[in-house]
PDB file of N, CA and C in Angstrom:
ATOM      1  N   UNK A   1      27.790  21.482   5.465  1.00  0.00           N
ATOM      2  CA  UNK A   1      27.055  20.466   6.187  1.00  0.00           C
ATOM      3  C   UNK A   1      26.317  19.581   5.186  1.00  0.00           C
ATOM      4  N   UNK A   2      26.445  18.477   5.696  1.00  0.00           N
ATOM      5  CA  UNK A   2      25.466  17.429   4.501  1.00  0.00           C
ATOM      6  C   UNK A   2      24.155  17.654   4.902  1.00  0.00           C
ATOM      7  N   UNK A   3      23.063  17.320   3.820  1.00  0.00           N
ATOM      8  CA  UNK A   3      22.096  16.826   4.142  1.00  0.00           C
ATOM      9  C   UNK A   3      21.421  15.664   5.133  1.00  0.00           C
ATOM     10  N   UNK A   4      20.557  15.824   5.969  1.00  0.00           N
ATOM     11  CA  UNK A   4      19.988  15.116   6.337  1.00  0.00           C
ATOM     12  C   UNK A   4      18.984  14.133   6.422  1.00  0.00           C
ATOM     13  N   UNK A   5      18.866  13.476   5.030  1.00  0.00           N
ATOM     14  CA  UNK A   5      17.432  12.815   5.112  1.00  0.00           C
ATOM     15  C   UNK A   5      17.271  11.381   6.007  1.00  0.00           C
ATOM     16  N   UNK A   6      15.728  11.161   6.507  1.00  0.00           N
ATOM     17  CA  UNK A   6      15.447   9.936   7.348  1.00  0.00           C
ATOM     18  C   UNK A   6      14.241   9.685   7.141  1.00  0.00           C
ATOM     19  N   UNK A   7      14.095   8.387   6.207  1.00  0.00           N
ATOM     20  CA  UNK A   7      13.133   7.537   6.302  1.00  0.00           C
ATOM     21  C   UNK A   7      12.825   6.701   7.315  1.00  0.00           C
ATOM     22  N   UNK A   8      11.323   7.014   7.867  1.00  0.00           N
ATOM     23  CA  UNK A   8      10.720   6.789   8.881  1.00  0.00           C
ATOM     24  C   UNK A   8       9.529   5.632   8.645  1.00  0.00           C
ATOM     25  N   UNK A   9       9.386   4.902   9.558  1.00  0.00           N
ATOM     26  CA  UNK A   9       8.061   3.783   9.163  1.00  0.00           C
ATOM     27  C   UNK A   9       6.934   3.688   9.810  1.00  0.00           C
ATOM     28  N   UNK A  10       5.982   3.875   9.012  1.00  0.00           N
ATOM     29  CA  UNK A  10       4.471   4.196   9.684  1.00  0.00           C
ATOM     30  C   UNK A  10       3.626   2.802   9.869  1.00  0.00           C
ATOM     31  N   UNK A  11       2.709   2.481  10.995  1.00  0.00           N
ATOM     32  CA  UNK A  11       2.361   1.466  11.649  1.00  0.00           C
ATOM     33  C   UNK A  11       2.318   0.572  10.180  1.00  0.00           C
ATOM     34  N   UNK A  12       2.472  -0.611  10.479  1.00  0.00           N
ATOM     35  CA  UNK A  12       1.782  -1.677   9.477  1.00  0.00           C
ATOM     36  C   UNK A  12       0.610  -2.052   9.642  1.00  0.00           C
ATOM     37  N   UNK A  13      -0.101  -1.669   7.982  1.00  0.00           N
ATOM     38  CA  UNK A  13      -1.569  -2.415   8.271  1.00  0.00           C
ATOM     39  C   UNK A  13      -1.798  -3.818   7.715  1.00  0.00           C
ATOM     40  N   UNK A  14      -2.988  -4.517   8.286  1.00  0.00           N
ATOM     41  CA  UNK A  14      -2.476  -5.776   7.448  1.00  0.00           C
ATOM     42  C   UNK A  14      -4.561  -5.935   7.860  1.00  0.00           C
ATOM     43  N   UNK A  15      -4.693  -7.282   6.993  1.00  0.00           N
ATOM     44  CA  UNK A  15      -6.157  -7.504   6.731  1.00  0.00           C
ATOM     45  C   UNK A  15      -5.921  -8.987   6.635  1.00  0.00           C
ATOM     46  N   UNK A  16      -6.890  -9.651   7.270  1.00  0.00           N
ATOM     47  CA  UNK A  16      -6.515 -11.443   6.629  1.00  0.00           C
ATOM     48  C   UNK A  16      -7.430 -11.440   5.241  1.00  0.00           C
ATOM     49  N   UNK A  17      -6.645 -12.294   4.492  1.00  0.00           N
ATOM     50  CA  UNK A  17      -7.258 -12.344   3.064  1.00  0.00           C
ATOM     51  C   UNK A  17      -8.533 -12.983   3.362  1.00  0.00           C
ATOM     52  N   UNK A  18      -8.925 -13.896   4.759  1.00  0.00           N
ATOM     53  CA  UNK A  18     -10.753 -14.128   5.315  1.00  0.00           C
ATOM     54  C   UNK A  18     -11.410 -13.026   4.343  1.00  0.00           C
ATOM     55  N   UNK A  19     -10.857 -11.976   5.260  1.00  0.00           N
ATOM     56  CA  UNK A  19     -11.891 -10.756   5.630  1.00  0.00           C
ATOM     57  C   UNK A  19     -12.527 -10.256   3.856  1.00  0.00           C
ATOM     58  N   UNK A  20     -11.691 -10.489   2.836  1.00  0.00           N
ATOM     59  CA  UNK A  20     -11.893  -9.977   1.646  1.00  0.00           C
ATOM     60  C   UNK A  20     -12.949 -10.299   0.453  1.00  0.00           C
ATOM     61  N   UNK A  21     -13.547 -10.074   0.088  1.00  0.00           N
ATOM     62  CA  UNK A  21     -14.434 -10.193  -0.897  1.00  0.00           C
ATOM     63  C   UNK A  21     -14.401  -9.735  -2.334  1.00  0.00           C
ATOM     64  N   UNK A  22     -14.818 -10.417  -3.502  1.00  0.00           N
ATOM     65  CA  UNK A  22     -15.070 -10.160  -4.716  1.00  0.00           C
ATOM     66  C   UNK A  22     -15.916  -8.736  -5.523  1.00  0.00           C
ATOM     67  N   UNK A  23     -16.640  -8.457  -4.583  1.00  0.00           N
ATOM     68  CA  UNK A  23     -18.038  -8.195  -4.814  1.00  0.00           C
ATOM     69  C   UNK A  23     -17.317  -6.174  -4.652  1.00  0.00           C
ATOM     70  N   UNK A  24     -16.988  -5.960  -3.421  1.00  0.00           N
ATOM     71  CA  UNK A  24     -16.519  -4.125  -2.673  1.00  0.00           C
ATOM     72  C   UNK A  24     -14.963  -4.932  -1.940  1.00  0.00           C
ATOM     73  N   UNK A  25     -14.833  -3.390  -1.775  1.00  0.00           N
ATOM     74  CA  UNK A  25     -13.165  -3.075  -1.468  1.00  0.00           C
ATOM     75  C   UNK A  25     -13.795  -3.086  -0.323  1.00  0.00           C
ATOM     76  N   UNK A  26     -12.341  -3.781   0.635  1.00  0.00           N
ATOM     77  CA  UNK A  26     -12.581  -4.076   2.438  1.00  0.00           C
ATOM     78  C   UNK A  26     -10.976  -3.225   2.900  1.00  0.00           C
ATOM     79  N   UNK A  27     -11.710  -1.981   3.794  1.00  0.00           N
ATOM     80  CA  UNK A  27     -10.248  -1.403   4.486  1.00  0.00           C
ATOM     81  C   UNK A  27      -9.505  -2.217   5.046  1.00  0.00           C
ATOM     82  N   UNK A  28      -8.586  -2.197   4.446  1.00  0.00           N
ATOM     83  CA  UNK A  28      -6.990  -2.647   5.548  1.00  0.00           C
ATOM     84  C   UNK A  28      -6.318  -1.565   6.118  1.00  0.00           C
ATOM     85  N   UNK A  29      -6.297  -0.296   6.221  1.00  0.00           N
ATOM     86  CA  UNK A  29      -6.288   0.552   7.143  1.00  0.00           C
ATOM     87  C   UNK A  29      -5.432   2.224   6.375  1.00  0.00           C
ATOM     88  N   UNK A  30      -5.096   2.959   7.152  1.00  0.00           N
ATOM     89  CA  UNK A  30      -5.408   4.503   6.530  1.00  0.00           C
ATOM     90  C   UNK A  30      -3.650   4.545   7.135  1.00  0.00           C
ATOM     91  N   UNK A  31      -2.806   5.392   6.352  1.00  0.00           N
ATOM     92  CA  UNK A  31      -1.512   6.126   6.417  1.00  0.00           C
ATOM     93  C   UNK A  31      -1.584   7.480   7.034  1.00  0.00           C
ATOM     94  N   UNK A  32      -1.219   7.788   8.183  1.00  0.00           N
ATOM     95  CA  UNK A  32      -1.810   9.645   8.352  1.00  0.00           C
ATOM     96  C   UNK A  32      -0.454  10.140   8.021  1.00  0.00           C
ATOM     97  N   UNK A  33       0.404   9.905   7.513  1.00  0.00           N
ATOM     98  CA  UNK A  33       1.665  10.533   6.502  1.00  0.00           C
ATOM     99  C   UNK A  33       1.824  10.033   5.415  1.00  0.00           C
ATOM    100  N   UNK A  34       2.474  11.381   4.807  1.00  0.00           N
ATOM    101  CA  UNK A  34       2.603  10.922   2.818  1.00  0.00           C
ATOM    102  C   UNK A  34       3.197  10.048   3.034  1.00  0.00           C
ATOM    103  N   UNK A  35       3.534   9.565   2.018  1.00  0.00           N
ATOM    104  CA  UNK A  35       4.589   8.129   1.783  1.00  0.00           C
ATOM    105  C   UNK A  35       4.862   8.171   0.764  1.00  0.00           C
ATOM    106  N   UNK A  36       6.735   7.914   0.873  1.00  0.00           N
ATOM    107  CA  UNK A  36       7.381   8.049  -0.553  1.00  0.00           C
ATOM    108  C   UNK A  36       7.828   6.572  -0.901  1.00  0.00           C
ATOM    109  N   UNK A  37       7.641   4.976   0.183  1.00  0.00           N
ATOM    110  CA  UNK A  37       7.671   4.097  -0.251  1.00  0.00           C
ATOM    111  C   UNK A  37       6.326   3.335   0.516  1.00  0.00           C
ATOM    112  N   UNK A  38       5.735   2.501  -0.547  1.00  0.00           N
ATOM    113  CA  UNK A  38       4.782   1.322  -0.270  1.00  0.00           C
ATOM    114  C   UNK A  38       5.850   0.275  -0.463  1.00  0.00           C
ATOM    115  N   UNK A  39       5.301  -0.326   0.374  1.00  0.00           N
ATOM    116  CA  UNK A  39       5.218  -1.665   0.336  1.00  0.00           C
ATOM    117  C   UNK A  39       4.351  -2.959   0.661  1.00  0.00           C
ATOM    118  N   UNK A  40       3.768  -3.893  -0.564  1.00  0.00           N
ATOM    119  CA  UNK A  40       2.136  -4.512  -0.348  1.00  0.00           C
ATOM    120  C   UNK A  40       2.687  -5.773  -0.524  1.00  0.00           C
ATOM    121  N   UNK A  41       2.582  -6.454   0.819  1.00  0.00           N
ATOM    122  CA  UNK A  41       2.726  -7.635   0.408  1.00  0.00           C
ATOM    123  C   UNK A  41       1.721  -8.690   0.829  1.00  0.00           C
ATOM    124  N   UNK A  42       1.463  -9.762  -0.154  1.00  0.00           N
ATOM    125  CA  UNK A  42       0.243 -10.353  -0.357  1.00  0.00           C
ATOM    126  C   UNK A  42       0.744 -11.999   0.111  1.00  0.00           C
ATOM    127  N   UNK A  43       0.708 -12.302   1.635  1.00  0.00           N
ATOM    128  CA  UNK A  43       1.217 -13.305   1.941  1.00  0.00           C
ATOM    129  C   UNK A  43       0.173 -14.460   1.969  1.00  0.00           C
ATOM    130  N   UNK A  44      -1.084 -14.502   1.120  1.00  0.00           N
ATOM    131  CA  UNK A  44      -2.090 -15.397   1.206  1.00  0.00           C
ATOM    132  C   UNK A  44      -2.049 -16.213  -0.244  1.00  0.00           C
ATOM    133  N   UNK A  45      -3.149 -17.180  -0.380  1.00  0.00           N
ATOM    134  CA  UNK A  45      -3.693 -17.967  -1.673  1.00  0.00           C
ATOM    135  C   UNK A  45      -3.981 -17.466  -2.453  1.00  0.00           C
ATOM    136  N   UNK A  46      -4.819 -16.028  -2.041  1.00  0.00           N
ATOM    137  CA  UNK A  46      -5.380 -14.928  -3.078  1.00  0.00           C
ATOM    138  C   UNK A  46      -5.136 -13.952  -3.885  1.00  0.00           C
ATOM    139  N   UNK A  47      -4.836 -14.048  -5.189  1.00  0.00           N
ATOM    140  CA  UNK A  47      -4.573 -12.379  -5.653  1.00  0.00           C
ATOM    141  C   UNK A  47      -5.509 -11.548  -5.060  1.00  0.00           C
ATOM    142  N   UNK A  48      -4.947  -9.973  -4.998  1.00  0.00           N
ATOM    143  CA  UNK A  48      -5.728  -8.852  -4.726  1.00  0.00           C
ATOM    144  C   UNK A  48      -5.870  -7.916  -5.825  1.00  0.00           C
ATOM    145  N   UNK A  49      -6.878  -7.494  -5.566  1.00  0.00           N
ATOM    146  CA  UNK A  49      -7.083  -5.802  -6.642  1.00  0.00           C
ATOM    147  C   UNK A  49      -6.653  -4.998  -5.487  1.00  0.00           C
ATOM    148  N   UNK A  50      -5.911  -4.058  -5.484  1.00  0.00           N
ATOM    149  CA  UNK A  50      -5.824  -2.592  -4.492  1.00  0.00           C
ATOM    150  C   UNK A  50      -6.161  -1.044  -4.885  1.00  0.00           C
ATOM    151  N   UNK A  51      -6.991  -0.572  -3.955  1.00  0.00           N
ATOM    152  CA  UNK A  51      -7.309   0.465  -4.523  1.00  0.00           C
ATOM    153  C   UNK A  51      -7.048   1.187  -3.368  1.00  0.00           C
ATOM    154  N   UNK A  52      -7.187   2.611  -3.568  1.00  0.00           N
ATOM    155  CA  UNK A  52      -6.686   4.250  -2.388  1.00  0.00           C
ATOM    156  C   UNK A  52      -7.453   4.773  -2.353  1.00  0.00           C
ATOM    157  N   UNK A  53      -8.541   4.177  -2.911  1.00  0.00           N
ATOM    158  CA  UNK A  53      -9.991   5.553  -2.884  1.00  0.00           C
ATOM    159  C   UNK A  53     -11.488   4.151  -2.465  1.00  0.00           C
ATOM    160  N   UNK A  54     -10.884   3.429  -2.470  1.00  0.00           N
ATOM    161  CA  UNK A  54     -12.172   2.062  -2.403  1.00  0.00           C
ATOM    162  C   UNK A  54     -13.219   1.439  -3.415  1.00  0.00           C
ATOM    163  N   UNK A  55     -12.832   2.610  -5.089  1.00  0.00           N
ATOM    164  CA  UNK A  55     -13.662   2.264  -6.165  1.00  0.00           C
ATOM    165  C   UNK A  55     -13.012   2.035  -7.196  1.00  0.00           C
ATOM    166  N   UNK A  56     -11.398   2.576  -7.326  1.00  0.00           N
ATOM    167  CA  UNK A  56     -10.760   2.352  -8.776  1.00  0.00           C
ATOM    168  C   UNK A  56      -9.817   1.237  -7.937  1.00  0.00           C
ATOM    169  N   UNK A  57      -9.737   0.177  -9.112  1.00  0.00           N
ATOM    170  CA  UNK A  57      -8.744  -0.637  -9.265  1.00  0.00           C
ATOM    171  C   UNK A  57      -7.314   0.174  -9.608  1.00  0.00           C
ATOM    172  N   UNK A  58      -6.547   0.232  -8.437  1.00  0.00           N
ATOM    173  CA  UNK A  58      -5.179   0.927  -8.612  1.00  0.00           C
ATOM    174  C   UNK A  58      -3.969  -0.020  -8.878  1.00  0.00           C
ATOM    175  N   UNK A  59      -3.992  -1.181  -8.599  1.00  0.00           N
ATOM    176  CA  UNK A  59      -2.862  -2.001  -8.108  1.00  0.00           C
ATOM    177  C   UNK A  59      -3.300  -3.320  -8.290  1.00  0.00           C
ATOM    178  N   UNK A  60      -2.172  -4.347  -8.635  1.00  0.00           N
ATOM    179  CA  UNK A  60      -2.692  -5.987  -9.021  1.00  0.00           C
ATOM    180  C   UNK A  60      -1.510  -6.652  -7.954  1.00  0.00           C
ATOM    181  N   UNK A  61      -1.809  -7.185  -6.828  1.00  0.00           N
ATOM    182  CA  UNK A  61      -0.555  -8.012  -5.950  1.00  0.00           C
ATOM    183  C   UNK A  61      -1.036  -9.282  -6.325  1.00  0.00           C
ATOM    184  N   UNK A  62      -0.563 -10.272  -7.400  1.00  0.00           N
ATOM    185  CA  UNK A  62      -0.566 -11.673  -7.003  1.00  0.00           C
ATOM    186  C   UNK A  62      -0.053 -12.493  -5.399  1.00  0.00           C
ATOM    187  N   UNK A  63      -1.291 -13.602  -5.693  1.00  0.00           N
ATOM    188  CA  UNK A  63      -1.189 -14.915  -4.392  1.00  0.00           C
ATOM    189  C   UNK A  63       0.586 -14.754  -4.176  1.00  0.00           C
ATOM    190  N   UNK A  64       0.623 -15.369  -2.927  1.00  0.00           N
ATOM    191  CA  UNK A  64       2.096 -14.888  -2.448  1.00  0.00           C
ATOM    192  C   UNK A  64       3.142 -14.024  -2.836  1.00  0.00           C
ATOM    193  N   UNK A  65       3.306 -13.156  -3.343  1.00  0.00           N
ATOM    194  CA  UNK A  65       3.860 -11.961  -3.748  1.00  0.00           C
ATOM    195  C   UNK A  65       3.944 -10.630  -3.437  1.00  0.00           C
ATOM    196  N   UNK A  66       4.952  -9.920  -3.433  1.00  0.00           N
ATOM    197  CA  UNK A  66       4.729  -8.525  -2.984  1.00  0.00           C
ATOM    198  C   UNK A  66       5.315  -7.288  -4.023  1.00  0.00           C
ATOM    199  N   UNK A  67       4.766  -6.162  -4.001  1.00  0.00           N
ATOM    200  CA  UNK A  67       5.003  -5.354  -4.939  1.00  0.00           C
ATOM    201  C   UNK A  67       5.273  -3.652  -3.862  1.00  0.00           C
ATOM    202  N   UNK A  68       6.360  -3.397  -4.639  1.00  0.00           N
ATOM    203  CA  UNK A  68       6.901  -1.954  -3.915  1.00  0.00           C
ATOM    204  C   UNK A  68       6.746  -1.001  -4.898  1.00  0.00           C
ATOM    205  N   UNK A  69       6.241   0.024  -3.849  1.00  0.00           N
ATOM    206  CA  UNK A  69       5.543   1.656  -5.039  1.00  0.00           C
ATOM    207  C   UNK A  69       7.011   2.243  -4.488  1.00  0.00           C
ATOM    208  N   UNK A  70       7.844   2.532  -5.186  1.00  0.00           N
ATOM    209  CA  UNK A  70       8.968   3.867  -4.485  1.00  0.00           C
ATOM    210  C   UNK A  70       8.497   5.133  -5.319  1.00  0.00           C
ATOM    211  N   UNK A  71       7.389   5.740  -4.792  1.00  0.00           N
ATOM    212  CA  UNK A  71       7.091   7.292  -5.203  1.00  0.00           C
ATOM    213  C   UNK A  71       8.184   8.505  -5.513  1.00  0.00           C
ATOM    214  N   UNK A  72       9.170   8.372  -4.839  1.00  0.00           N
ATOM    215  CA  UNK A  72      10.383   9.214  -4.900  1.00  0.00           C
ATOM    216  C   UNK A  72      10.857   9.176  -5.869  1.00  0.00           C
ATOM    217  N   UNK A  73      11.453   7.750  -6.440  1.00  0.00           N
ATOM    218  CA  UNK A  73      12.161   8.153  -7.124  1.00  0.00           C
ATOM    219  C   UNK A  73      11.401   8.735  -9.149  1.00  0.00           C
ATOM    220  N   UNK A  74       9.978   9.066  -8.882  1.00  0.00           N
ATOM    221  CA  UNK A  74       9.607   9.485 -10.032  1.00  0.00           C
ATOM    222  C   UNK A  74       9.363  10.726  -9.553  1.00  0.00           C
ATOM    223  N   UNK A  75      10.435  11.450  -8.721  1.00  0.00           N
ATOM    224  CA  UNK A  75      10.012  13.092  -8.618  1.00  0.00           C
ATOM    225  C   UNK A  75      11.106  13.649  -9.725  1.00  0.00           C
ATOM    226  N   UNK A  76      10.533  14.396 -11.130  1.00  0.00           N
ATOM    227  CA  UNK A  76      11.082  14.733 -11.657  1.00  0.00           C
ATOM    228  C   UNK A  76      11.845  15.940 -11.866  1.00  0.00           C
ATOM    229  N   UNK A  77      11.726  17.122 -11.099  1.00  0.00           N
ATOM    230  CA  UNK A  77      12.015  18.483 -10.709  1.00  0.00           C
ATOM    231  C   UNK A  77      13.230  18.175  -9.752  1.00  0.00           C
ATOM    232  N   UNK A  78      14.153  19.176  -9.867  1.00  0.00           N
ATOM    233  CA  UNK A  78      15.301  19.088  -8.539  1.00  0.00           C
ATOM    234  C   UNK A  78      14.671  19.402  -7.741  1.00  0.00           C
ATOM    235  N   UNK A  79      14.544  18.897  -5.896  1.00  0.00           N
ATOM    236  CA  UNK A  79      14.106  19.613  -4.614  1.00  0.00           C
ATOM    237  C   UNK A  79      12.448  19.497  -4.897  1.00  0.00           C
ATOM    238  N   UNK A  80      11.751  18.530  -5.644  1.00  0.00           N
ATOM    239  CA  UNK A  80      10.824  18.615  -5.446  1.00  0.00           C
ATOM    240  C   UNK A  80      10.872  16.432  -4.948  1.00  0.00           C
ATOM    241  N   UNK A  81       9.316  16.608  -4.681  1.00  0.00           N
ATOM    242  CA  UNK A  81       9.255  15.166  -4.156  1.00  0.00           C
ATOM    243  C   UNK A  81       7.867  14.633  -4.209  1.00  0.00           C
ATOM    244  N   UNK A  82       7.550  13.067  -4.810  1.00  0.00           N
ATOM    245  CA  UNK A  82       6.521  12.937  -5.487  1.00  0.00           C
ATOM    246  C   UNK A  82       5.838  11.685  -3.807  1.00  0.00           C
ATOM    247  N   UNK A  83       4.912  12.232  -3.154  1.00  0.00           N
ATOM    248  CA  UNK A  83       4.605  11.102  -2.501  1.00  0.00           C
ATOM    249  C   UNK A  83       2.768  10.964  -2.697  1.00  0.00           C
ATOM    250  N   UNK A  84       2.810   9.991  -2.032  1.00  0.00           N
ATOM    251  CA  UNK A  84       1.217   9.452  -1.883  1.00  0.00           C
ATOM    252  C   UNK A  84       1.132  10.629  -0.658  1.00  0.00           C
ATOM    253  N   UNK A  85      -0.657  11.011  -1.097  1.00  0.00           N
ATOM    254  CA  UNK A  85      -0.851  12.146  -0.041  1.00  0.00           C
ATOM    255  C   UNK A  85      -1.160  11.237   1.461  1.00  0.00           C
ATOM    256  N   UNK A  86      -1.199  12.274   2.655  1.00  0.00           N
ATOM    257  CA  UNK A  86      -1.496  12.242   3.787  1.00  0.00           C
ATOM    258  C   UNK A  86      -2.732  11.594   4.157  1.00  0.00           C
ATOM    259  N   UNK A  87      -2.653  10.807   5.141  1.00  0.00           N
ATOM    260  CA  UNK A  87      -4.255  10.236   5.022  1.00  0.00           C
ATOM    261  C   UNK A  87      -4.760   9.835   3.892  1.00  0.00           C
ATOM    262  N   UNK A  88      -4.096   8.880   3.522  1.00  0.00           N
ATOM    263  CA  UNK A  88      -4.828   7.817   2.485  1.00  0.00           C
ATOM    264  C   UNK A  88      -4.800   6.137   3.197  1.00  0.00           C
ATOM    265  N   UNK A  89      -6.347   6.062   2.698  1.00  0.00           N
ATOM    266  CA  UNK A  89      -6.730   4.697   2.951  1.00  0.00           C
ATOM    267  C   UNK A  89      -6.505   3.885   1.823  1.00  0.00           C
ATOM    268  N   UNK A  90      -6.451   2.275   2.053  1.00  0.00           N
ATOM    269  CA  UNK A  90      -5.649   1.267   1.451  1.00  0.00           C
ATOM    270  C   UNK A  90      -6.712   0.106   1.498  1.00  0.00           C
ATOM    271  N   UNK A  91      -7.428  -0.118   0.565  1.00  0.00           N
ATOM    272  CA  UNK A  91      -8.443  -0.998   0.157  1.00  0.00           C
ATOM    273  C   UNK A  91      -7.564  -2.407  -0.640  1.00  0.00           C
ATOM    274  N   UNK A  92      -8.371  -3.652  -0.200  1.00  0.00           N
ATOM    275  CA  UNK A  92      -8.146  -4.640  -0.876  1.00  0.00           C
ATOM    276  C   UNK A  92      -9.763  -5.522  -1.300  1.00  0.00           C
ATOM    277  N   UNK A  93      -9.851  -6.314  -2.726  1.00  0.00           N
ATOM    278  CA  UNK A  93     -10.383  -6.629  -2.938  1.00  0.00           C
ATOM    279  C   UNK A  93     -10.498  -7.873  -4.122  1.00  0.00           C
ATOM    280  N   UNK A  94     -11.042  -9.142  -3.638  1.00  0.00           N
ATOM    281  CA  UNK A  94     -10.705 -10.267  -4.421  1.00  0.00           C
ATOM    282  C   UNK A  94     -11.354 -11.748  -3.489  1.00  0.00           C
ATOM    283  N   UNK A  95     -11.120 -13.046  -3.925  1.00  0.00           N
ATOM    284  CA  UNK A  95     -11.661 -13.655  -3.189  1.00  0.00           C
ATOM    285  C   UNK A  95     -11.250 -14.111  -1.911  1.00  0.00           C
ATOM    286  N   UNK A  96     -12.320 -14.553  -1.125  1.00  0.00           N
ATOM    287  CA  UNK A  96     -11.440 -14.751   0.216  1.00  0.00           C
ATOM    288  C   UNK A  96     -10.614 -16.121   0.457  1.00  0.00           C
ATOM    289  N   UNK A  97      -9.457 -16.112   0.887  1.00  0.00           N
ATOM    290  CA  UNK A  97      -8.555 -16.919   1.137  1.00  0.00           C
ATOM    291  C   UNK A  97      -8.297 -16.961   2.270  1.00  0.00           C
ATOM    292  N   UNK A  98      -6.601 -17.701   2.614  1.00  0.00           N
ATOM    293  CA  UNK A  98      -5.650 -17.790   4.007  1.00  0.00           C
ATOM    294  C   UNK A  98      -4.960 -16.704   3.820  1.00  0.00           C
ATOM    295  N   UNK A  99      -4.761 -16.417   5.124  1.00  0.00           N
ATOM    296  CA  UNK A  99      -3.169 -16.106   4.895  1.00  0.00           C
ATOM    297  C   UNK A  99      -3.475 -14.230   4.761  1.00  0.00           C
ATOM    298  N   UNK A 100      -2.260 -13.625   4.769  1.00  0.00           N
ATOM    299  CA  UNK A 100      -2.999 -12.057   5.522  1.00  0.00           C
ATOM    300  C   UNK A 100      -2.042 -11.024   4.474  1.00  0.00           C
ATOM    301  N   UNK A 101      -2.593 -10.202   3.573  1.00  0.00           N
ATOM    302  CA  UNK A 101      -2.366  -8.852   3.107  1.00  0.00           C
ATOM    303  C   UNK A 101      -1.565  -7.682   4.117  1.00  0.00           C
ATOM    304  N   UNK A 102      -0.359  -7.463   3.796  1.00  0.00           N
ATOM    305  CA  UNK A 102      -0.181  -6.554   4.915  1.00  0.00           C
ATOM    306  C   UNK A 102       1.080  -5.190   3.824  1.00  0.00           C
ATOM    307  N   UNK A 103       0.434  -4.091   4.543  1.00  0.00           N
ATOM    308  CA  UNK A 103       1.102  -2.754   3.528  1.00  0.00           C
ATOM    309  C   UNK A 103       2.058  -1.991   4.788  1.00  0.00           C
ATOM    310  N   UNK A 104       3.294  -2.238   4.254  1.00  0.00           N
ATOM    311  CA  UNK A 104       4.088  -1.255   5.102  1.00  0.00           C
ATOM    312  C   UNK A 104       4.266   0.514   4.444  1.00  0.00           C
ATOM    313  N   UNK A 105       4.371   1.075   4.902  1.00  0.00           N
ATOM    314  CA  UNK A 105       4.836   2.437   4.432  1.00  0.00           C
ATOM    315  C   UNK A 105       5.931   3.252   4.994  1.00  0.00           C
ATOM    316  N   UNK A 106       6.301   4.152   4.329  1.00  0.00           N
ATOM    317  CA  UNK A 106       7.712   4.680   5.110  1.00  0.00           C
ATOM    318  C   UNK A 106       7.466   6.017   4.581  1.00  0.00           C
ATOM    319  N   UNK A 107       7.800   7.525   5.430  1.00  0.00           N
ATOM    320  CA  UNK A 107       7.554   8.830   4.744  1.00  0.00           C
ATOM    321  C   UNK A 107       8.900   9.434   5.559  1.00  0.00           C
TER     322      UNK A 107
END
């Protein structure tokens, strides 16, 4: 029998780049499953800083641009698997602009 794998997609969060500030990280919203792909895409005027914890700078998405984390494929062990943990929140932070930040995920 083959294997079965199925990547599944968890709600999209999204934030208008309004809402964002220079100063603290502003939630754009929480994953309640690991995730073995991000996807951040930054459909506004504004670059973002992104962070997973709301204090370290994790991530740089330039003004209109988008950037994909594929966690998987840096699982280095056979049968093992590298994802972002469960319940992680997804901070953005930078100046405020148009136009809306939005992170898909898939586990």
């Amino acid at each position: 029998m083959v294997p079965n794998n199925k990547i599944r997609s968890q709600t999209l969060i999204t934030l208008s780049a309004a809402a964002i500030n220079a100063a603290t990280y502003t939630l754009i919203g929480t994953f309640s499953n690991p995730s073995s792909i991000i996807r951040m895409v930054n459909d506004s005027d504004t670059s973002v800083m992104i962070s997973f914890n709301g204090t370290t700078d994790n991530d740089y998405v330039a003004k209109n641009s988008s950037a994909t984390l594929p966690f998987q494929t840096n699982s280095l062990l056979p049968g093992k698997t590298t994802l972002l943990p469960a319940n992680i929140s997804v901070y953005a932070k930078g100046t405020a602009g148009t136009g809306t930040i939005a992170i898909a995920s898939y586990y």
